[in-house]
Protein backbone atom coordinates (compact mmCIF):
# COMPACT_ATOMS: atom_id res chain seq x y z
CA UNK A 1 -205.88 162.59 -111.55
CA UNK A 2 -202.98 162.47 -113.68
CA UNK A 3 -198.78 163.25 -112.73
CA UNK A 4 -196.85 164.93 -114.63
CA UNK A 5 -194.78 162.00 -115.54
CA UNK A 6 -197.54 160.08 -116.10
CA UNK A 7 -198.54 158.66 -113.42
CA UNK A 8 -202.42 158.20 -113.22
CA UNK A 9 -204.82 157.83 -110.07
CA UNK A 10 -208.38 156.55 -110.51
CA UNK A 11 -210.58 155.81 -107.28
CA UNK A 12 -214.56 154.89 -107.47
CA UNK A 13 -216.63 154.16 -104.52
CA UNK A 14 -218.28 155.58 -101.37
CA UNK A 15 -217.67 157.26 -98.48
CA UNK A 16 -220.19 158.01 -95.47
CA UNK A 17 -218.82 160.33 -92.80
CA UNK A 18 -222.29 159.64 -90.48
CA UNK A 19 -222.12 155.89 -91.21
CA UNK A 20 -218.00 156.01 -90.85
CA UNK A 21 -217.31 153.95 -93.65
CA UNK A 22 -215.29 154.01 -96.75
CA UNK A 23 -215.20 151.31 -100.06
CA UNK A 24 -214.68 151.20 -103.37
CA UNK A 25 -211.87 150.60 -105.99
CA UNK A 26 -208.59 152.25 -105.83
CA UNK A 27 -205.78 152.26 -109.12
CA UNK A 28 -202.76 153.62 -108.89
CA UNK A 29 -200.80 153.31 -112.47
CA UNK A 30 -196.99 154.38 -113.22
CA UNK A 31 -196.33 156.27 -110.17
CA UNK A 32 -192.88 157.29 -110.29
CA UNK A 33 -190.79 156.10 -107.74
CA UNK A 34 -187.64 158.58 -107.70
CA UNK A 35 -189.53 161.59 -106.10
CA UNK A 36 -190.29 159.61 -102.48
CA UNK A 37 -186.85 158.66 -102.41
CA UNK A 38 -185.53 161.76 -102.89
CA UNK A 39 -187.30 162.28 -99.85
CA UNK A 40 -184.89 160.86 -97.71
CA UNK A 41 -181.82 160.99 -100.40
CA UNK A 42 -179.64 162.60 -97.76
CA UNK A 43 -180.19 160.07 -95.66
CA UNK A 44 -179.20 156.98 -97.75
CA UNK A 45 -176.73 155.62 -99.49
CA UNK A 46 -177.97 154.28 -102.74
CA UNK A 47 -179.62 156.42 -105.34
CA UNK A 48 -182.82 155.20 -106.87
CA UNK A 49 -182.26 156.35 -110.59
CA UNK A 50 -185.37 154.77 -112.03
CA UNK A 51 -188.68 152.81 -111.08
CA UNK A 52 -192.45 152.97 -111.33
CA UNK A 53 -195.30 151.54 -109.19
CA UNK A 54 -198.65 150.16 -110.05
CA UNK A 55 -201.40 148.90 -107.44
CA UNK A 56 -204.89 148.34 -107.64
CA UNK A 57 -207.43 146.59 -105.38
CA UNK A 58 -210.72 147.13 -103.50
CA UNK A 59 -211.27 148.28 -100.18
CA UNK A 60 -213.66 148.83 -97.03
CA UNK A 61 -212.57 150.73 -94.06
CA UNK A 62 -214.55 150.85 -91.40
CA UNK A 63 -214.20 153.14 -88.26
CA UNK A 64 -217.34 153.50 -86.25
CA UNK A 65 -216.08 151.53 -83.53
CA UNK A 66 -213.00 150.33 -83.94
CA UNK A 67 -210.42 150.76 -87.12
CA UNK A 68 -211.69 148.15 -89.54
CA UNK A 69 -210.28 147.70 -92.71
CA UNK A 70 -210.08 145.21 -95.61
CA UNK A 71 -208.36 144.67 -99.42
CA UNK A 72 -209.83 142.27 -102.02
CA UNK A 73 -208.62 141.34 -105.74
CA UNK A 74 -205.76 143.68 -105.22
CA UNK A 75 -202.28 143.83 -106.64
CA UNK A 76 -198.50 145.38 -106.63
CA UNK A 77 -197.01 145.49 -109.70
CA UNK A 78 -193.16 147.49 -109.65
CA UNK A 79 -190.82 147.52 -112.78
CA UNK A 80 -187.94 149.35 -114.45
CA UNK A 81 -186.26 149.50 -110.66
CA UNK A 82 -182.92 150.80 -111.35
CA UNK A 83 -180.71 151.10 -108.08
CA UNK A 84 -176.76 152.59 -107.84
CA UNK A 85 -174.57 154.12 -105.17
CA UNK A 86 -174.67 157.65 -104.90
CA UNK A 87 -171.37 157.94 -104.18
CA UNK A 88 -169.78 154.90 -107.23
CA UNK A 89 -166.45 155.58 -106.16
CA UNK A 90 -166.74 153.53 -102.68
CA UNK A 91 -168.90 151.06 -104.26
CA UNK A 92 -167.77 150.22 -107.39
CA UNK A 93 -169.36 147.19 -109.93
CA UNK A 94 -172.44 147.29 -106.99
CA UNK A 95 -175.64 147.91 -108.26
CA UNK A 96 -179.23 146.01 -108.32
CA UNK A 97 -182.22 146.11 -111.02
CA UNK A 98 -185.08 145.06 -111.33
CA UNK A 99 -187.54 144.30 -114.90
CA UNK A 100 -190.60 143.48 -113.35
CA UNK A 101 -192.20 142.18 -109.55
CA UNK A 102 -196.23 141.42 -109.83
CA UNK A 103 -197.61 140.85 -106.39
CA UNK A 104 -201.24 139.44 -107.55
CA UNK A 105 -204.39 138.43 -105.72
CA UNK A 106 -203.51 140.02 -102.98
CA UNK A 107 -206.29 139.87 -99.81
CA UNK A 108 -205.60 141.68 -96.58
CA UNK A 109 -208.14 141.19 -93.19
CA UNK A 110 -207.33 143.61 -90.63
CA UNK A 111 -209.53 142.55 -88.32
CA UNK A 112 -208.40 138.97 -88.51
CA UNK A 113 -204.69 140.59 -88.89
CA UNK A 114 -204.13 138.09 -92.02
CA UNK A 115 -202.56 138.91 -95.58
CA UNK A 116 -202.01 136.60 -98.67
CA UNK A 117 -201.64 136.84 -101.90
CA UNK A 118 -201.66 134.17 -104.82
CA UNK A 119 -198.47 134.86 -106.41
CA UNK A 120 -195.00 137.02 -106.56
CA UNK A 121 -193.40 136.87 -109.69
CA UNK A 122 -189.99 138.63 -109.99
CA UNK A 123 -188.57 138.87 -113.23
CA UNK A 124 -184.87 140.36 -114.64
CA UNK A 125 -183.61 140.36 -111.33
CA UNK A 126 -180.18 141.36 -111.39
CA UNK A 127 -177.63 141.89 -109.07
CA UNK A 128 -174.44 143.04 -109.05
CA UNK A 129 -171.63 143.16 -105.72
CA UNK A 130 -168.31 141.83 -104.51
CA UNK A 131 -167.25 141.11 -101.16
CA UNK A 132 -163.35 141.74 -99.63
CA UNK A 133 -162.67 141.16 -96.33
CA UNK A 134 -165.62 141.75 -93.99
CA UNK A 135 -166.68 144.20 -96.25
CA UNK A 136 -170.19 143.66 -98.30
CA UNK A 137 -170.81 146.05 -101.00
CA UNK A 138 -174.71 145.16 -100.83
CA UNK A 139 -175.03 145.60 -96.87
CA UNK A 140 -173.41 149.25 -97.52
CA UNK A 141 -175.50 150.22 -100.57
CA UNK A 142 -178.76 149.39 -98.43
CA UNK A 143 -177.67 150.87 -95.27
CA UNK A 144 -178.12 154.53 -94.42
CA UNK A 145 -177.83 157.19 -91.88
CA UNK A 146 -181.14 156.57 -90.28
CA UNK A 147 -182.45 158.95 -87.56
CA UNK A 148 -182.07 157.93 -84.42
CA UNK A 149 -185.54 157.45 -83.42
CA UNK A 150 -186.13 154.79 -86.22
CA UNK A 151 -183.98 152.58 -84.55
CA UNK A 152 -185.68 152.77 -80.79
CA UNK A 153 -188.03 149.59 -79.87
CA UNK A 154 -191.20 149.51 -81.41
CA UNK A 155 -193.67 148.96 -78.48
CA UNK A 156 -195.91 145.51 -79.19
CA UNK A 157 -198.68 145.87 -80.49
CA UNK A 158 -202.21 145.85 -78.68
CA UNK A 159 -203.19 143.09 -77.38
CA UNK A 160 -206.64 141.06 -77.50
CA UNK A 161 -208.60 138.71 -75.59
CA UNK A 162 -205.87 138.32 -72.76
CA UNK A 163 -203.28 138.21 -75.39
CA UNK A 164 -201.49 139.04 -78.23
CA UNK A 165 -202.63 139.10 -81.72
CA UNK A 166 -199.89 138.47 -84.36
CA UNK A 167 -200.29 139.05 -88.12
CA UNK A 168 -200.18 135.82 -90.18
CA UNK A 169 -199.12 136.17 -93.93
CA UNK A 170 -199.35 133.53 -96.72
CA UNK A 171 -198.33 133.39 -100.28
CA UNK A 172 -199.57 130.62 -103.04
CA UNK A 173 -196.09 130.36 -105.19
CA UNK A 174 -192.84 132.65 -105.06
CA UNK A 175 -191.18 132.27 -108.58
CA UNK A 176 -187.91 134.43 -109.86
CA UNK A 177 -186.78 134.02 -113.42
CA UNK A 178 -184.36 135.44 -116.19
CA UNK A 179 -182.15 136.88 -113.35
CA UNK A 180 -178.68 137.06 -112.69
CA UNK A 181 -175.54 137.33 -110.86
CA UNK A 182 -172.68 139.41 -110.76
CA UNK A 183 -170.53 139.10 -107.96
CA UNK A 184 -166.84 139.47 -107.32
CA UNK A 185 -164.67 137.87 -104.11
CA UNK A 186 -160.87 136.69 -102.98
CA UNK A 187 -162.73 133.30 -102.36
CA UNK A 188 -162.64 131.91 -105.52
CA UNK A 189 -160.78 132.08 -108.93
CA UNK A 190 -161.47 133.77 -111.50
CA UNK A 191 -162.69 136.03 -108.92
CA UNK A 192 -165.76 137.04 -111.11
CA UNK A 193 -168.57 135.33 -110.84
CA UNK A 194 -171.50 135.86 -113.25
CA UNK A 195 -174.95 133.11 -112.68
CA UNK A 196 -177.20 133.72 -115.44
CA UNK A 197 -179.43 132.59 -116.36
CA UNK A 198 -180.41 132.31 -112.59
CA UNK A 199 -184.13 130.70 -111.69
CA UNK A 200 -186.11 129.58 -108.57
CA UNK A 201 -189.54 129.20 -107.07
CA UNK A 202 -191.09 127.99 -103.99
CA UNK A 203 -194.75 127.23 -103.16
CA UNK A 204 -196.71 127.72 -100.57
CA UNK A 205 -195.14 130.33 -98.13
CA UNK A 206 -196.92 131.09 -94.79
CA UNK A 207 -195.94 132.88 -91.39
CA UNK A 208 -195.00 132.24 -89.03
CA UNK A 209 -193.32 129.43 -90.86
CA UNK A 210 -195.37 125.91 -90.98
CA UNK A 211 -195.79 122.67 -93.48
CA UNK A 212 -193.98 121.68 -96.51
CA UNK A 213 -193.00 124.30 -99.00
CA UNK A 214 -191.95 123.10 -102.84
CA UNK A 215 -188.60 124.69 -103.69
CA UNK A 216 -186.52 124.94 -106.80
CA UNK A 217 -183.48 126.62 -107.88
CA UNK A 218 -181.13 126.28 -111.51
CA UNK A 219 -178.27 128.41 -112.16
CA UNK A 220 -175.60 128.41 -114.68
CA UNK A 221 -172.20 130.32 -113.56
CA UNK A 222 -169.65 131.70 -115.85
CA UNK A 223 -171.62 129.79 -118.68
CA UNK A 224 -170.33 126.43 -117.60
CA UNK A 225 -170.84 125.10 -114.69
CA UNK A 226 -174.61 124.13 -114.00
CA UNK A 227 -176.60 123.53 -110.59
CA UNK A 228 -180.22 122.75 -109.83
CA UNK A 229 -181.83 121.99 -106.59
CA UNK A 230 -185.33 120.30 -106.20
CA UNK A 231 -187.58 119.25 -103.29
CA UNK A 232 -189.85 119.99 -100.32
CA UNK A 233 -188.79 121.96 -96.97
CA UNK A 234 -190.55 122.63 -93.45
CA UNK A 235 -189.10 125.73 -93.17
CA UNK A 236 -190.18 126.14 -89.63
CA UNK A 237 -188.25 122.67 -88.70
CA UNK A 238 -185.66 122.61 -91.10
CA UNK A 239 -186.74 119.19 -92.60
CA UNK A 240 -187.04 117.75 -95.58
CA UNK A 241 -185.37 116.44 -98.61
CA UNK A 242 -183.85 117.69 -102.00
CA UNK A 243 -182.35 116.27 -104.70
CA UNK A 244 -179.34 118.13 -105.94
CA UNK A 245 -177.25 118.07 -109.62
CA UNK A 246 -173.81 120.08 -110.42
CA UNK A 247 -172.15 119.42 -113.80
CA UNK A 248 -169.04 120.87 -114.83
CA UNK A 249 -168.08 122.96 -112.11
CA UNK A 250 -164.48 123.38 -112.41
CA UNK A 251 -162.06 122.68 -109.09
CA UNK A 252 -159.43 125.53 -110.12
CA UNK A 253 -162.38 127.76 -108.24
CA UNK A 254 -161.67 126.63 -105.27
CA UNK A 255 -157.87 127.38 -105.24
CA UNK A 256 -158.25 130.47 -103.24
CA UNK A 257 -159.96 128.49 -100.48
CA UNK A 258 -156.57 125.88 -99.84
CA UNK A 259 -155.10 126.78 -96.45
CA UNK A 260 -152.31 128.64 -96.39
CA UNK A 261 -150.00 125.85 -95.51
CA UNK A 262 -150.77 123.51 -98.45
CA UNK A 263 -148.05 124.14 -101.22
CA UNK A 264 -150.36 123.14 -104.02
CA UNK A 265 -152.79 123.67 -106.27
CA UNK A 266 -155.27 122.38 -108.63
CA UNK A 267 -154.27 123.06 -112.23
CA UNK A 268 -157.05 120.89 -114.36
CA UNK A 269 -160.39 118.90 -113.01
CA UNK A 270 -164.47 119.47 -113.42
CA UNK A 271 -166.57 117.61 -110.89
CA UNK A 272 -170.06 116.43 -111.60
CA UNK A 273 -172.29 114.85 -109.08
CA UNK A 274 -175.97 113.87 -108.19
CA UNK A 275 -178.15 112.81 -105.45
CA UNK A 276 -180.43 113.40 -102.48
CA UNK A 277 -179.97 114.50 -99.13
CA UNK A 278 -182.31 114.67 -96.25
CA UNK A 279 -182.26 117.36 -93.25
CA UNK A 280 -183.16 117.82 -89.93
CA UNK A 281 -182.78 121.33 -88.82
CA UNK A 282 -181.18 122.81 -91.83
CA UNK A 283 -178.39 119.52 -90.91
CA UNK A 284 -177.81 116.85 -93.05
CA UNK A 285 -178.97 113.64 -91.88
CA UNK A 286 -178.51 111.10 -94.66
CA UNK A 287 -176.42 111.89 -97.97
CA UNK A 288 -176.83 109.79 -101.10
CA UNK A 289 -174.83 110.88 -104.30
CA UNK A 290 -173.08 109.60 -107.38
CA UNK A 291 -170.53 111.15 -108.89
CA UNK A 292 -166.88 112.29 -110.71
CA UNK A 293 -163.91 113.95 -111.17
CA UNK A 294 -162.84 114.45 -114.88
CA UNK A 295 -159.83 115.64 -115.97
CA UNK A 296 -157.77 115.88 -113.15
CA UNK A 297 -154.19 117.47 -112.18
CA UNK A 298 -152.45 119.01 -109.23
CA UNK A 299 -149.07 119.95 -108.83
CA UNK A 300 -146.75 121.95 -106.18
CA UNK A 301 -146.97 125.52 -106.44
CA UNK A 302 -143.21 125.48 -107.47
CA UNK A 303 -143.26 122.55 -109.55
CA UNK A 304 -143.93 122.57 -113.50
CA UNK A 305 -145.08 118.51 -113.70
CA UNK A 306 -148.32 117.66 -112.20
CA UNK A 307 -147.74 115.32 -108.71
CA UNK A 308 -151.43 113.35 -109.53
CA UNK A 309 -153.50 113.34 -112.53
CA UNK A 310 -156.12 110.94 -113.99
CA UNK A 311 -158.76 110.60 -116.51
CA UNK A 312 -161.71 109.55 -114.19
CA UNK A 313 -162.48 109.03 -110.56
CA UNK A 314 -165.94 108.08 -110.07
CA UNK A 315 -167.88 106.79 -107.33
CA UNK A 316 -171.14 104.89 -106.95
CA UNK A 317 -174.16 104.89 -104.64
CA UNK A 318 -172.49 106.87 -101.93
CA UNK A 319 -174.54 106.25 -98.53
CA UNK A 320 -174.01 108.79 -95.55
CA UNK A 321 -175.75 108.52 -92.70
CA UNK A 322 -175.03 111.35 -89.84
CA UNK A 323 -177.04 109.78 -87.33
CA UNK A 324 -176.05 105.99 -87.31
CA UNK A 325 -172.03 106.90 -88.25
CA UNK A 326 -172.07 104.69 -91.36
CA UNK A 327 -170.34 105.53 -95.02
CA UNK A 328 -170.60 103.05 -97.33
CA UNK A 329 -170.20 103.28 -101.33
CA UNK A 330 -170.98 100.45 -104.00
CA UNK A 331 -167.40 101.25 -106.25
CA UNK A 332 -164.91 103.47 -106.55
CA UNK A 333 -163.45 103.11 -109.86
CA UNK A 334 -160.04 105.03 -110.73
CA UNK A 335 -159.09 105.31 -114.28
CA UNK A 336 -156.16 106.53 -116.26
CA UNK A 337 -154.48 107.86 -113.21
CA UNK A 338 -150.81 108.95 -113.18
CA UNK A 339 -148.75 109.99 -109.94
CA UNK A 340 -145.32 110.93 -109.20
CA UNK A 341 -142.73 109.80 -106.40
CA UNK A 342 -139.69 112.27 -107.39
CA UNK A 343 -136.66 112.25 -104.98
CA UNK A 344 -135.56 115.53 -104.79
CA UNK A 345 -131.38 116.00 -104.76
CA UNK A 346 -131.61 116.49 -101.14
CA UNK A 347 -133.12 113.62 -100.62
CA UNK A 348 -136.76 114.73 -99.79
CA UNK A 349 -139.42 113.06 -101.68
CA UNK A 350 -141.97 115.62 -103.55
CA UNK A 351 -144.81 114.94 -101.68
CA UNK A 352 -143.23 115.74 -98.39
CA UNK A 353 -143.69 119.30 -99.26
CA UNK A 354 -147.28 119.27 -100.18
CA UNK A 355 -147.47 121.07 -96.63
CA UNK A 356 -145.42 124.00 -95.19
CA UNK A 357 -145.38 123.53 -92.36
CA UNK A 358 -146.13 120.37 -90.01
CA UNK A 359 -149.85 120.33 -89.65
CA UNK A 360 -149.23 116.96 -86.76
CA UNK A 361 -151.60 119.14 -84.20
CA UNK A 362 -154.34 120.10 -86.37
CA UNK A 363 -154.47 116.09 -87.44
CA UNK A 364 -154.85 115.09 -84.06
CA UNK A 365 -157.87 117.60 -83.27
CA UNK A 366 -159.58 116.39 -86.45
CA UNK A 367 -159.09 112.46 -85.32
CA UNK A 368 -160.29 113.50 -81.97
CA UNK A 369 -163.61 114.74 -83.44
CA UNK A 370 -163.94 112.00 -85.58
CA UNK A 371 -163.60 109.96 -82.50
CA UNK A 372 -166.14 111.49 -80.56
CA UNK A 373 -169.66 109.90 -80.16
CA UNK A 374 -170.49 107.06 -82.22
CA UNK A 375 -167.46 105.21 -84.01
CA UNK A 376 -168.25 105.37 -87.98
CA UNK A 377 -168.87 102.41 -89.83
CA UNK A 378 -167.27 102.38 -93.58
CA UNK A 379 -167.89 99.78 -96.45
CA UNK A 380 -166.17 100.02 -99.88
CA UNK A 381 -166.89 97.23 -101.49
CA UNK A 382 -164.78 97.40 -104.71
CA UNK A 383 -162.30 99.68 -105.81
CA UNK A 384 -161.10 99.28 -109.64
CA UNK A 385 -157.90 100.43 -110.90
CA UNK A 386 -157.44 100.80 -114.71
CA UNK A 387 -154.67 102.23 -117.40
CA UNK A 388 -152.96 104.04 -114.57
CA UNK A 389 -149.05 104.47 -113.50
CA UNK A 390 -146.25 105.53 -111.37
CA UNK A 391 -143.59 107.95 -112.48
CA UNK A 392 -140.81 106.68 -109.99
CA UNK A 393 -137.81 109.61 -110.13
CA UNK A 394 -134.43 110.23 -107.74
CA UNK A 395 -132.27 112.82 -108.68
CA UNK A 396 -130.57 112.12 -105.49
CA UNK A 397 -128.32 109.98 -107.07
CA UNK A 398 -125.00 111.45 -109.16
CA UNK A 399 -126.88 109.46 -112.12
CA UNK A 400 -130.47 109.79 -112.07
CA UNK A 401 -133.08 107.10 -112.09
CA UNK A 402 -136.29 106.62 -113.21
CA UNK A 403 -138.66 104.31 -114.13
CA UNK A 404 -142.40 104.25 -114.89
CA UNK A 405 -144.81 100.78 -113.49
CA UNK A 406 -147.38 101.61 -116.06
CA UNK A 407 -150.19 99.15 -117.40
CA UNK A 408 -151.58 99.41 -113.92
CA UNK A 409 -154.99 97.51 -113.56
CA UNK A 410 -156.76 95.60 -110.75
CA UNK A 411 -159.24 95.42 -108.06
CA UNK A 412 -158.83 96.14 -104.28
CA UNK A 413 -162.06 94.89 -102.56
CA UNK A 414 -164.04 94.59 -99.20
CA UNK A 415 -162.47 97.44 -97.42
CA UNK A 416 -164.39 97.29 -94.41
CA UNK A 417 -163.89 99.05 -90.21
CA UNK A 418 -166.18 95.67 -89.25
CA UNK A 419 -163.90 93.76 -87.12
CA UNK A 420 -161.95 90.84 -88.73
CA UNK A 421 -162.77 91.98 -92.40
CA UNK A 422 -160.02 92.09 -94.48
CA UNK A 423 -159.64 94.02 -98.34
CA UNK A 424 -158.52 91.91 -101.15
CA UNK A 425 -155.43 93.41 -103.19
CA UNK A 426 -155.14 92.01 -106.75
CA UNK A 427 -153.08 94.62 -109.35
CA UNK A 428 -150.68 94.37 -112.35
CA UNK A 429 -148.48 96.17 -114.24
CA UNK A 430 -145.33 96.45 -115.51
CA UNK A 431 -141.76 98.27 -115.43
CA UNK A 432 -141.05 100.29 -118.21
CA UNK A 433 -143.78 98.59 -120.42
CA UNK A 434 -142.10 94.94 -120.79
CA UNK A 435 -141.48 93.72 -116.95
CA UNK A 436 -144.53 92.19 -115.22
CA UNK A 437 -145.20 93.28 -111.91
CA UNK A 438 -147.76 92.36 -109.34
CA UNK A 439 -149.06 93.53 -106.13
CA UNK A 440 -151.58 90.22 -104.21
CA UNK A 441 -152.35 89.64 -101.01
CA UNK A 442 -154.73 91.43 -98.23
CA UNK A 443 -154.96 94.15 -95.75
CA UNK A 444 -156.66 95.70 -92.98
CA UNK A 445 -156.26 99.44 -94.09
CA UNK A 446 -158.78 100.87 -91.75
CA UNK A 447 -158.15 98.90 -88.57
CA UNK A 448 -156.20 100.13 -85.56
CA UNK A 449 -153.17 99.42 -85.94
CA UNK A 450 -153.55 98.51 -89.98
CA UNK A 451 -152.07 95.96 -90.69
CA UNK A 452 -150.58 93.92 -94.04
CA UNK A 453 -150.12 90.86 -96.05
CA UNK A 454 -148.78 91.87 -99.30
CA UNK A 455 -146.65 89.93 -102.17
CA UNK A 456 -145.17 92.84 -104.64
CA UNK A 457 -143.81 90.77 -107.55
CA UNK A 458 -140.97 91.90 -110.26
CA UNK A 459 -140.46 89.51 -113.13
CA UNK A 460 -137.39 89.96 -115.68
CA UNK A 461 -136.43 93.49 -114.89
CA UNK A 462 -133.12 94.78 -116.99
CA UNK A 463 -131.02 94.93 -114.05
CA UNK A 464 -128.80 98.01 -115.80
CA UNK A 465 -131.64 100.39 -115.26
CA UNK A 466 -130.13 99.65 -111.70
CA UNK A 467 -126.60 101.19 -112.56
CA UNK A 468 -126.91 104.71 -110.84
CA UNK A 469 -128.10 102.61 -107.30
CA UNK A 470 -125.02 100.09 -108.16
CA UNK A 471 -122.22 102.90 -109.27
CA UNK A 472 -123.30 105.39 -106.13
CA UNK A 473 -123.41 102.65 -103.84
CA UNK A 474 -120.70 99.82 -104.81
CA UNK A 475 -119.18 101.70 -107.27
CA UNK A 476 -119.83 99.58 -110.39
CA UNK A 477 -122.76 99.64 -113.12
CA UNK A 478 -123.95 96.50 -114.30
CA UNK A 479 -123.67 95.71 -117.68
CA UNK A 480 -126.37 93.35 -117.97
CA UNK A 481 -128.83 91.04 -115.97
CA UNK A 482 -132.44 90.01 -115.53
CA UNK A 483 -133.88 90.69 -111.90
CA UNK A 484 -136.76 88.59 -110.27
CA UNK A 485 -137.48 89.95 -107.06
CA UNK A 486 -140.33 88.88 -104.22
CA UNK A 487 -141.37 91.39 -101.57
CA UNK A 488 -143.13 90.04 -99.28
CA UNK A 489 -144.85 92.84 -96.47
CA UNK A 490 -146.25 91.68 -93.29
């Protein structure tokens, strides 16, 4: 039989009415989709504006005794699925097509209540939504105005032997490819998001859910920055372990996400990192990444000069482990960094109004569930400072000062919580490129209280940079004068 759009059904086999038995082969080719859902059109809220259907299999249904029935060799093939709002008004930029979905080697037992099937290959998936508020344009498109007997409780099915019977389903390899991503939200900025290309696959699926499934996923967003995710799950228990890359994924993003009190904002940075984590119920368990930050500036929203920058932050062999409490990383090294200390002309200092408001409560509820259980156990072994500097500013003064310790380079090592350990401080720089300075000793940064044994050393600094401290508070500028100055904090 043939449709009028071209849709064709072919069927060969047998069918006994005294023997109660059917078989044979069944193809259904290019069935239009649009005319079932037209069907219930009034009753939903997307509009199915193109889409065909192909399946194909052989079958034996048996029903002498009781309903028997089974499907060999068969397969689902859909394409051209084209899917909009009926009404695009309310759901603007919200829409979902599909090239192709081949559902192959599919075998289905009723008797046995089982189904699998080879493969499920979607291709040219693409999606396109936005989110605002608690609003999702997807969950809208897809829901309808069902009848009200749909939604009563479907009674359990019969049950066997003493007991229920529950279907079991599994699938050789899930793989999506050439799809993409369109998808708009206040959580991130630019507030468009587009991931194409966007791939994945995951083999084998079975359920109920049991043993390790292979899963993959790559996506590039807004043509820069890329992310792929590798590894094997229990999807039942949660478990397993991935490795994970993200290159280039730029922090100005994640500017909408700031809390409300934090008067700043990322202006310039790209993070790239690797690693592997394991889980235990969908929860990390141990975390293991390298990694860095590229390219970095933030300022206050209602400043025009960055208050940090640097070239490079980048860490090594980062070791988290959720269950025994311990953080430890190989070397932190810091390079070309440049802050600011500005003293405002009322006195305040810039940084004091990185925050709003005071945040002293919240800090306290996060220390208290950092204290809770286990104490944490942190190792930094080395942390190297190169080509870095500090802008040093007060316009508090009726002549302002300023002066830059550039040439900053050094090592701080052996920060450690274990008891008694104590970090090694060893930088130089200099004043205003020709004064040495030098910052030696130890400390106990992450002890409690932390404590200090630092020598901060200035060597032949022009003492008439020191005029607007000397005129505002003595009354006189200094003409001339080297200054060698030892600070010594305990």
């Amino acid at each position: 039989a043939a449709g009028e759009n071209g849709g064709q059904l072919k069927w060969v086999g047998e069918i006994s009415i005294p023997r109660a038995y059917s078989e044979g082969t069944l193809v259904l080719k290019d069935i239009e989709l649009r005319p079932l859902w037209q069907f219930a059109e009034d009753r939903l809220a997307f509009e199915l504006a193109d889409g065909r259907a192909s399946i194909e299999g052989r079958y034996r249904v048996d029903w002498n005794n009781e309903l028997d029935y089974r499907v060999t060799r068969g397969e689902i093939r859909l394409r051209d699925i084209a899917i909009l709002p009926q009404a695009p008004q309310d759901l603007p930029d919200t829409s979902l097509a599909l090239g192709s979905l081949t559902l192959a080697g599919v075998e289905l037992d009723g008797a046995a209540r089982h189904v699998s099937a080879e493969s499920l290959a979607v291709g040219e998936l693409a999606i396109s939504g936005w989110s605002e508020g608690d609003q999702i344009s997807l969950v809208r498109l897809f829901t309808g105005d069902l009848p009200e007997s749909s939604t009563q409780q479907v009674p359990p099915p019969a049950a066997t032997n003493g007991g229920e019977t529950k279907w079991t389903a599994e699938l050789g390899s899930l793989e999506l490819s050439g799809s993409s991503l369109r998808w708009r939200s206040e959580y991130t900025d630019p507030p468009l998001l587009e991931v194409t290309p966007l791939e994945a696959s995951a083999s084998p699926l079975k359920w109920p859910l049991a043993g390790d499934t292979a899963v993959m996923m790559k996506a590039v967003v807004n043509g820069q920055a890329q992310a792929a995710v590798e590894g094997r799950l229990d999807l039942a228990q949660g478990a397993g372990s991935l490795s994970y890359q993200l290159a280039a994924l730029p922090l100005t993003w994640f500017n909408p996400n700031f809390p409300p009190n934090l008067n700043a904002l990322i202006t310039a940075g790209q993070l790239q990192v690797e690693g592997d984590v394991t889980l235990a119920q969908y929860t990390p368990l141990t975390l293991a990444l390298n990694g860095a930050i590229k390219g970095f500036s933030g300022k206050l929203k209602d400043a025009e000069e960055s208050l940090t920058a640097w070239e490079t932050v980048r860490w090594d062999k980062l070791l988290i482990d959720m269950e025994q409490h311990t953080v430890a990383l190989a070397k932190l090294v810091i390079d070309g960094y440049s802050g600011r200390i500005h003293i405002n002309k009322d006195g305040s200092i810039n940084a004091q109004n990185l925050w709003k408001q005071e945040v002293g409560a919240q800090v306290e509820e996060v220390k208290e569930d950092l204290a809770a259980g286990k104490p944490w156990v942190v190792s930094l072994p080395l942390i190297r400072i190169s080509d870095s500097e500090i802008d040093f500013k007060d316009e508090s003064l009726p002549i302002q000062f300023g002066a830059v310790v550039g040439d900053i380079d050094g090592n701080i090592a052996d920060i450690s919580t274990k008891p008694g350990s104590r970090a090694r401080v060893d930088i130089k720089g200099s004043v205003d490129g020709y004064a040495p300075v030098s910052l030696v000793g130890s400390a106990e940064p992450l002890a409690s209280p932390p404590a200090l044994d630092l020598e901060l050393t200035f060597e032949g600094v022009d003492m008439a940079l020191l005029s607007p401290y000397s005129a505002t508070y003595a009354g006189y500028a200094i003409e001339r004068g080297v200054l060698e100055l030892d600070l010594k904090y305990a």
